[in-house]
N, C-alpha and C. Protein backbone atom coordinates (compact mmCIF):
# COMPACT_ATOMS: atom_id res chain seq x y z
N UNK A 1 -42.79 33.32 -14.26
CA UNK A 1 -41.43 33.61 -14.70
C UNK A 1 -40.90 34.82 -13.92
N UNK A 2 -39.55 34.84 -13.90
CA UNK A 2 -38.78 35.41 -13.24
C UNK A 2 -38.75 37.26 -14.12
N UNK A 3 -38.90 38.63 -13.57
CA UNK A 3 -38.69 39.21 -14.24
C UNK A 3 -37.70 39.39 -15.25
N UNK A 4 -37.90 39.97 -16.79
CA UNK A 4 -37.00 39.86 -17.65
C UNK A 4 -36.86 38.47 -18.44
N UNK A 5 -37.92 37.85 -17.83
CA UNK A 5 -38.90 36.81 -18.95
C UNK A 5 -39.68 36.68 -19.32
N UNK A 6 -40.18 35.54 -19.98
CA UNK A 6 -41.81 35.40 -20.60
C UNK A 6 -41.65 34.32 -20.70
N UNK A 7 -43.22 33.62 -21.26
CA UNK A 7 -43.48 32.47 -21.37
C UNK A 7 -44.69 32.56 -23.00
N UNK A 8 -44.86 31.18 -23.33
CA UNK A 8 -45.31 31.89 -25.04
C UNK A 8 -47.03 31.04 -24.21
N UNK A 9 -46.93 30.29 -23.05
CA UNK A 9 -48.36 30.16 -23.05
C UNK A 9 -48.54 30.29 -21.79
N UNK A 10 -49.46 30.70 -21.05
CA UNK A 10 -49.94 30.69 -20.02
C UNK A 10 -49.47 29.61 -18.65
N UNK A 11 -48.92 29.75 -18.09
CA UNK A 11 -48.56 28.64 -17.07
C UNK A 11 -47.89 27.39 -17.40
N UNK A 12 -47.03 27.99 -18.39
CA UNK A 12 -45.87 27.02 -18.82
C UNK A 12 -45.08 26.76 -18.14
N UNK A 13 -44.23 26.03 -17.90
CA UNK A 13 -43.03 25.83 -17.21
C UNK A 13 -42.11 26.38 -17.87
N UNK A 14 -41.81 26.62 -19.08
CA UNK A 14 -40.90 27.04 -20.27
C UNK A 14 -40.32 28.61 -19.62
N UNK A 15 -39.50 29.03 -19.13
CA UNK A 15 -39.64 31.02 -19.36
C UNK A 15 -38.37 31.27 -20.39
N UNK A 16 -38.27 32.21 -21.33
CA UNK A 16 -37.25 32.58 -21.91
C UNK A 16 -36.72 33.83 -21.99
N UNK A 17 -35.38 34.04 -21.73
CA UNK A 17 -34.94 35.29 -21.52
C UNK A 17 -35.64 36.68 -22.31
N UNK A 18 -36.01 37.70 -21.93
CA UNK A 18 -36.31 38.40 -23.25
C UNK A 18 -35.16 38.88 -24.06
N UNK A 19 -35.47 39.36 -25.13
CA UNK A 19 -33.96 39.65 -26.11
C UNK A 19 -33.63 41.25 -25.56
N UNK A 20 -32.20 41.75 -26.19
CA UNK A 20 -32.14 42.71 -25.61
C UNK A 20 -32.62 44.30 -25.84
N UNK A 21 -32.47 44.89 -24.91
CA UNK A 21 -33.72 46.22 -25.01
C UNK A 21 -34.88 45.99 -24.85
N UNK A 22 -35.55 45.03 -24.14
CA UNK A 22 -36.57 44.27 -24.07
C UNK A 22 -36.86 44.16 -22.94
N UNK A 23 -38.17 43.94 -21.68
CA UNK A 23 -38.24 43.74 -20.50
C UNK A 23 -39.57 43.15 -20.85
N UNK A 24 -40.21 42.04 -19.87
CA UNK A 24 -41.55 40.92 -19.81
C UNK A 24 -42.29 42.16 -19.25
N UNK A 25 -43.58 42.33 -20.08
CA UNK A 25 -44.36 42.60 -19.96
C UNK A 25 -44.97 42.43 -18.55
N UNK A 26 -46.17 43.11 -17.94
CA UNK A 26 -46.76 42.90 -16.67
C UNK A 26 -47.32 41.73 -16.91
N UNK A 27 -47.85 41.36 -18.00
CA UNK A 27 -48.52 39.50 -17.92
C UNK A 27 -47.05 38.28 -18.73
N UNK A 28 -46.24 38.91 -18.97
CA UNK A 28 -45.12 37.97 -19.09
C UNK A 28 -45.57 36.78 -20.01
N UNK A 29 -46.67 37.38 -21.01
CA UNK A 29 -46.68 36.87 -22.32
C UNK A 29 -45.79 37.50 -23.04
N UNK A 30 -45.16 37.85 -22.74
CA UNK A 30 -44.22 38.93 -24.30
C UNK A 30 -43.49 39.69 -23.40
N UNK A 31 -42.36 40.24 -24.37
CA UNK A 31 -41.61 40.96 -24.00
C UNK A 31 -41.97 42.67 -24.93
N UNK A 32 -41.23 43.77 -24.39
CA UNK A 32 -41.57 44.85 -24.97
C UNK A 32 -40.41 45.79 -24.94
N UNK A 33 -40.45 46.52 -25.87
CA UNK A 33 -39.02 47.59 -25.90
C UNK A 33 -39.33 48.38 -24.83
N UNK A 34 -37.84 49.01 -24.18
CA UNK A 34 -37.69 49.77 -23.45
C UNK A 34 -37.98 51.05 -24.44
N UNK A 35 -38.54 52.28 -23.81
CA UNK A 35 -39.37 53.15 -24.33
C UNK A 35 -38.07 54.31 -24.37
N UNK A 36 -38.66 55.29 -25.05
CA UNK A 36 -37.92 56.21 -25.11
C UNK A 36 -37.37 56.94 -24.22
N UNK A 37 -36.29 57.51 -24.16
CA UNK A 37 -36.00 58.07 -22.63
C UNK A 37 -35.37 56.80 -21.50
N UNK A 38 -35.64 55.60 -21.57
CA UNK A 38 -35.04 54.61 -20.93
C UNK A 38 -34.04 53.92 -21.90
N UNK A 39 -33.48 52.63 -20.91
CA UNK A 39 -32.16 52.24 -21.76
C UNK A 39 -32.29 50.60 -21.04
N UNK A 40 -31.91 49.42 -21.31
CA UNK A 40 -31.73 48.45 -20.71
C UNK A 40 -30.52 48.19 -19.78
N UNK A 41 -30.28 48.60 -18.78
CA UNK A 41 -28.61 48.85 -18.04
C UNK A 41 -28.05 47.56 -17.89
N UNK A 42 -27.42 47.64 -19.32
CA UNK A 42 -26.00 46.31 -18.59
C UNK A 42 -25.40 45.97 -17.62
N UNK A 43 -25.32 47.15 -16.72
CA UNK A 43 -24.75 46.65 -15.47
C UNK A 43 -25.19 45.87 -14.27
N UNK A 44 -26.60 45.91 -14.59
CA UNK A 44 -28.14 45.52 -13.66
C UNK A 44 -27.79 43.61 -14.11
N UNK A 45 -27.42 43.25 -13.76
CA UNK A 45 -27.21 41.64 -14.28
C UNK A 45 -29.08 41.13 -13.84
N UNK A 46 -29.62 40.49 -14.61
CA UNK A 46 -31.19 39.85 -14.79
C UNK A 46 -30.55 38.75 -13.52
N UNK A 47 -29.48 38.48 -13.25
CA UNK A 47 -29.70 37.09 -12.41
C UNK A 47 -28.80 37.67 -11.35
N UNK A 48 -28.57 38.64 -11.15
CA UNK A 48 -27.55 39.22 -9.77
C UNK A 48 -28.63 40.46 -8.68
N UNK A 49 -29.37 41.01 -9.73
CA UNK A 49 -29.92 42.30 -9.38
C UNK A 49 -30.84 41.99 -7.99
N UNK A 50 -31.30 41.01 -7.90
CA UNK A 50 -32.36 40.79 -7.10
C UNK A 50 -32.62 39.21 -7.87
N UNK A 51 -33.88 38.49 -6.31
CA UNK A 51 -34.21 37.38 -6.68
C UNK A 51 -35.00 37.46 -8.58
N UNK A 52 -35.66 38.17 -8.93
CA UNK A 52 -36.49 38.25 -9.65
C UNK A 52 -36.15 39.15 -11.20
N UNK A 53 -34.53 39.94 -10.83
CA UNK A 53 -34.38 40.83 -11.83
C UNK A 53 -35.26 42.04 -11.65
N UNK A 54 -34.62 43.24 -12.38
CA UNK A 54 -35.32 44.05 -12.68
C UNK A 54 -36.57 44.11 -13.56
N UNK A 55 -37.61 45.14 -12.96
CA UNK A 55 -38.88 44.70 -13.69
C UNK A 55 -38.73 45.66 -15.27
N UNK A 56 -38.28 46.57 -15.06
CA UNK A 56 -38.27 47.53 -16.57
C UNK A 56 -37.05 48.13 -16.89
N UNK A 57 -36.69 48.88 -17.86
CA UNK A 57 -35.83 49.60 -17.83
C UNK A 57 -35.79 50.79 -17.47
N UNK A 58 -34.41 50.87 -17.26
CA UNK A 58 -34.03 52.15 -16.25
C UNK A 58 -33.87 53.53 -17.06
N UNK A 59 -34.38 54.45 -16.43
CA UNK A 59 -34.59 55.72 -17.07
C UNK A 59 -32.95 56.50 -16.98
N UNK A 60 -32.82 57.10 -18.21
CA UNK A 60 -31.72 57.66 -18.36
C UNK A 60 -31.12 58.15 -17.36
N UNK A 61 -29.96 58.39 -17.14
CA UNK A 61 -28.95 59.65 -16.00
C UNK A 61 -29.46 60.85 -16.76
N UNK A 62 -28.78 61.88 -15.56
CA UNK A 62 -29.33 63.16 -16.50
C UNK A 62 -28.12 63.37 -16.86
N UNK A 63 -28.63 64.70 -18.21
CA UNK A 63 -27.51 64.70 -18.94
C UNK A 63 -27.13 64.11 -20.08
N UNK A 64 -28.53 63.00 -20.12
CA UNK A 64 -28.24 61.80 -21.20
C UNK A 64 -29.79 61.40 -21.59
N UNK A 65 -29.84 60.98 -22.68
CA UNK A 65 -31.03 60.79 -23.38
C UNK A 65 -30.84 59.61 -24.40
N UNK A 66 -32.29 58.69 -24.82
CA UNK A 66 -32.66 58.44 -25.51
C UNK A 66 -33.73 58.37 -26.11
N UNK A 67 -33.29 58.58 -27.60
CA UNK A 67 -34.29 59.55 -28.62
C UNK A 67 -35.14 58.63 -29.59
N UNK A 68 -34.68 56.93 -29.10
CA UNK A 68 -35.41 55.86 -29.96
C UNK A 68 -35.69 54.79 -28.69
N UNK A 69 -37.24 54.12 -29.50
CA UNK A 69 -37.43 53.04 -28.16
C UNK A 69 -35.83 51.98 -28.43
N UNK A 70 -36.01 51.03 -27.48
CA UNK A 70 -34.88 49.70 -27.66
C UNK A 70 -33.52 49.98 -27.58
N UNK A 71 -33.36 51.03 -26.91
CA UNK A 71 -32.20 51.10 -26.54
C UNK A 71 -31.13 50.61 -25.36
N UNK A 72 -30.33 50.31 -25.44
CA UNK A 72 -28.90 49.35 -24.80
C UNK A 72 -28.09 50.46 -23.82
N UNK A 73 -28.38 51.77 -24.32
CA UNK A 73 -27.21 52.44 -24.10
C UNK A 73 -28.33 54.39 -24.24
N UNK A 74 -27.91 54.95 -23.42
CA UNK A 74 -28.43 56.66 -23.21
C UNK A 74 -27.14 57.52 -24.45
N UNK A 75 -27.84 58.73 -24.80
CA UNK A 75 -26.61 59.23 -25.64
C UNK A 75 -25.99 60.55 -24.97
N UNK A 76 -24.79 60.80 -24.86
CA UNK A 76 -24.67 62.04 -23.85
C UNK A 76 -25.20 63.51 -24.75
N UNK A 77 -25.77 64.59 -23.61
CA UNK A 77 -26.07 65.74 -24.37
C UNK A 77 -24.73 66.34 -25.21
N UNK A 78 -25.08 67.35 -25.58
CA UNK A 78 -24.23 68.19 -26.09
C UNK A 78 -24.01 69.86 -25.37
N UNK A 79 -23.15 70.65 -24.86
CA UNK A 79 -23.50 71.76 -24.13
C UNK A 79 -24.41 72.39 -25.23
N UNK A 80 -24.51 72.48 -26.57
CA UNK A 80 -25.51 73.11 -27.14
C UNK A 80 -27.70 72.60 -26.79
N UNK A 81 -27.47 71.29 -26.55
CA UNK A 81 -28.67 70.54 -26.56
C UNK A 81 -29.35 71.38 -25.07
N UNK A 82 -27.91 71.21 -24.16
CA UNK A 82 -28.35 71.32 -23.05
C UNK A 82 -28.85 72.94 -22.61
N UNK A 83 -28.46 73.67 -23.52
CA UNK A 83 -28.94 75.18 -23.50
C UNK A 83 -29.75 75.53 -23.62
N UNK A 84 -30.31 74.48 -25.07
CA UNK A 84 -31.66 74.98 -25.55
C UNK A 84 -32.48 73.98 -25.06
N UNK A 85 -32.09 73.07 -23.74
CA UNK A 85 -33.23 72.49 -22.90
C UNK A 85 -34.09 73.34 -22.02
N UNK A 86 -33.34 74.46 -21.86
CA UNK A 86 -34.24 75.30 -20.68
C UNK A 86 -35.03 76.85 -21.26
């Protein structure tokens, strides 16, 4: 399967999109949340990006964070957050 899929058995012909906030695992039995600190980028199209899609999700811009896995979207700092980052 094409990255940003899976398959439910081994050398299926079947692949299914993963759902979103989600990227296929390295054995593309399963799919898995994008982790903390990353985000799934909407703008990355699974069927434009490359032959194969992107393999994971993309790590935040700076400036921006996320503070839960499965996220769609980064949250912007705050000038207070960003003060007491350093």
């Amino acid at each position: 399967c094409p990255n940003g899929y899976w398959q439910e058995k081994t050398n299926s012909i079947d692949c299914k999109l993963c759902p979103e906030a989600k990227f296929a695992a390295a054995n593309k039995l399963s799919c898995v949340n994008c982790n903390s600190g990353t985000y799934e980028d909407k703008t990355i199209s699974w069927a434009t990006h490359s032959p194969n899609g992107p393999a994971s999700c993309s790590p935040c811009p700076t400036g921006q964070y996320a503070d839960q896995n499965a996220q769609v979207r980064c949250k912007g700092c705050t000038a207070v957050s960003l003060i007491h980052s350093f």
